[in-house]
C-alpha atoms as a PDB file:
ATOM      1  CA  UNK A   1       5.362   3.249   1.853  1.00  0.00           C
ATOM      2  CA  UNK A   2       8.409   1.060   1.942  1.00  0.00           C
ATOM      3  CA  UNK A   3       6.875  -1.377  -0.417  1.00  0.00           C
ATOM      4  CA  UNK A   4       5.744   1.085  -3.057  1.00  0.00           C
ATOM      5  CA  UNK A   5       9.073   2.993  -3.497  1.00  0.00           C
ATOM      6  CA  UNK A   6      10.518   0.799  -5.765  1.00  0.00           C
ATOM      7  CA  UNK A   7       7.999   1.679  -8.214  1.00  0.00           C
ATOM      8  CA  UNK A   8       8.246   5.412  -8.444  1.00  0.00           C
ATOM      9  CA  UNK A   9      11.262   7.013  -9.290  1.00  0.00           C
ATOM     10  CA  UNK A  10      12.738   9.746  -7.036  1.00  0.00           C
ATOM     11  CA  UNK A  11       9.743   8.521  -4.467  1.00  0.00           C
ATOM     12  CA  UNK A  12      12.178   9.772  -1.055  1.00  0.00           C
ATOM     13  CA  UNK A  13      12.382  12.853  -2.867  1.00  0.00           C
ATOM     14  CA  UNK A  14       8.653  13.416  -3.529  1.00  0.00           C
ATOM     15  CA  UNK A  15       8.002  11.808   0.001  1.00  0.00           C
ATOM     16  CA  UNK A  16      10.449  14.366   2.095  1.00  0.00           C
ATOM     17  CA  UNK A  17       7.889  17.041   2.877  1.00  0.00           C
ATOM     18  CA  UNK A  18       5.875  14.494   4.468  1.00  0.00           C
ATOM     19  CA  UNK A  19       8.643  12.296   6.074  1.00  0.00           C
ATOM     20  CA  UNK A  20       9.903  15.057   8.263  1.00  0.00           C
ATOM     21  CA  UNK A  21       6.583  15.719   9.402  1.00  0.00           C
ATOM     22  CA  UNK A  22       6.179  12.839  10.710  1.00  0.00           C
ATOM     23  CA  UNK A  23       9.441  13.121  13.026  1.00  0.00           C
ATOM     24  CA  UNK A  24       9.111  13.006  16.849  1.00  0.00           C
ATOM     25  CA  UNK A  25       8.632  16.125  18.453  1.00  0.00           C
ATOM     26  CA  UNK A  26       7.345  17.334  14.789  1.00  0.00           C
ATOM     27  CA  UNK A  27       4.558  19.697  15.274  1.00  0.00           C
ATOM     28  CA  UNK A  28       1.908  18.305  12.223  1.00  0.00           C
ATOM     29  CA  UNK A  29       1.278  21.529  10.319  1.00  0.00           C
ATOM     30  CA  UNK A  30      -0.430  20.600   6.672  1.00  0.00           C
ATOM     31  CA  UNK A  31       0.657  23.557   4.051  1.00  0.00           C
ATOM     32  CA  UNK A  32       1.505  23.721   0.284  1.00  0.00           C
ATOM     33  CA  UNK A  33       4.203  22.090   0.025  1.00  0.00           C
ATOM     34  CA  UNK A  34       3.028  19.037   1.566  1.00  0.00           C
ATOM     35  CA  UNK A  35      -0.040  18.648  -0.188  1.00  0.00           C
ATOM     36  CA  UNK A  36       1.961  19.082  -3.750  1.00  0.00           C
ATOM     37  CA  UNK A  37       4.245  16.234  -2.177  1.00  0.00           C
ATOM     38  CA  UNK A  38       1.391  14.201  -1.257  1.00  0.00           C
ATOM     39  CA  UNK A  39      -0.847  14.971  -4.202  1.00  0.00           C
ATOM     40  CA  UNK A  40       2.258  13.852  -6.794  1.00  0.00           C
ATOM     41  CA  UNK A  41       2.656  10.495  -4.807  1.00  0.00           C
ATOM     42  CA  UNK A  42      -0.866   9.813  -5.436  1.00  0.00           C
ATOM     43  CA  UNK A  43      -0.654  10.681  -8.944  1.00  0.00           C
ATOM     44  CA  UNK A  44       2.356   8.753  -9.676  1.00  0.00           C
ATOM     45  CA  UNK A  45       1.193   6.071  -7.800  1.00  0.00           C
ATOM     46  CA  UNK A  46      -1.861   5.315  -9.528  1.00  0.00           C
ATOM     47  CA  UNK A  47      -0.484   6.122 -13.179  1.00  0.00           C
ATOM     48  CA  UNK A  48       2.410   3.836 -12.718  1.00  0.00           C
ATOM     49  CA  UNK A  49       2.886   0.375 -14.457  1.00  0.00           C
ATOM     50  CA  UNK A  50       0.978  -2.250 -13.168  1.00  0.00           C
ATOM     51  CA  UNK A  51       2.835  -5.702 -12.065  1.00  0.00           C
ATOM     52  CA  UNK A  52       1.606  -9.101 -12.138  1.00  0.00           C
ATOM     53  CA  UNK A  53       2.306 -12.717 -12.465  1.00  0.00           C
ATOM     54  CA  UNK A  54       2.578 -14.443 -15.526  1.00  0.00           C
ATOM     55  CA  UNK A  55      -0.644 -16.385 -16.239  1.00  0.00           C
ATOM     56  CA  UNK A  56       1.119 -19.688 -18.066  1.00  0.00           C
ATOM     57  CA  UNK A  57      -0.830 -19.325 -20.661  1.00  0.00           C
ATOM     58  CA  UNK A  58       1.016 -16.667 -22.510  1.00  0.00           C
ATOM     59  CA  UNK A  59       4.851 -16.597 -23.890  1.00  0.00           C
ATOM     60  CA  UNK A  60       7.303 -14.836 -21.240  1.00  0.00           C
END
């Protein structure tokens, strides 16, 4: 998740519900608030801007 952070804003923010469940000697109980958290990564993380190289054969 490291890697994808820098692409959504407020991402730790979104991501907290589900970062303190996975804390040792955190007992894994799924409830609303984790699936909004987990449902609004996945949205922003397929709706946001796509990066690539440039090809060459365009202008910059």
């Amino acid at each position: 998740a490291g890697y994808y952070r820098r692409f959504v804003e407020g991402f730790s923010h979104l991501a907290l519900p589900l970062t303190k469940l996975m804390r040792k000697g955190e007992t894994f109980v799924w409830n609303e608030e984790r699936e909004k958290s987990f449902e609004e990564l996945k949205q922003r993380l397929v709706s946001a801007p796509v990066l690539t190289l440039p090809s060459g054969s365009g202008g910059f």
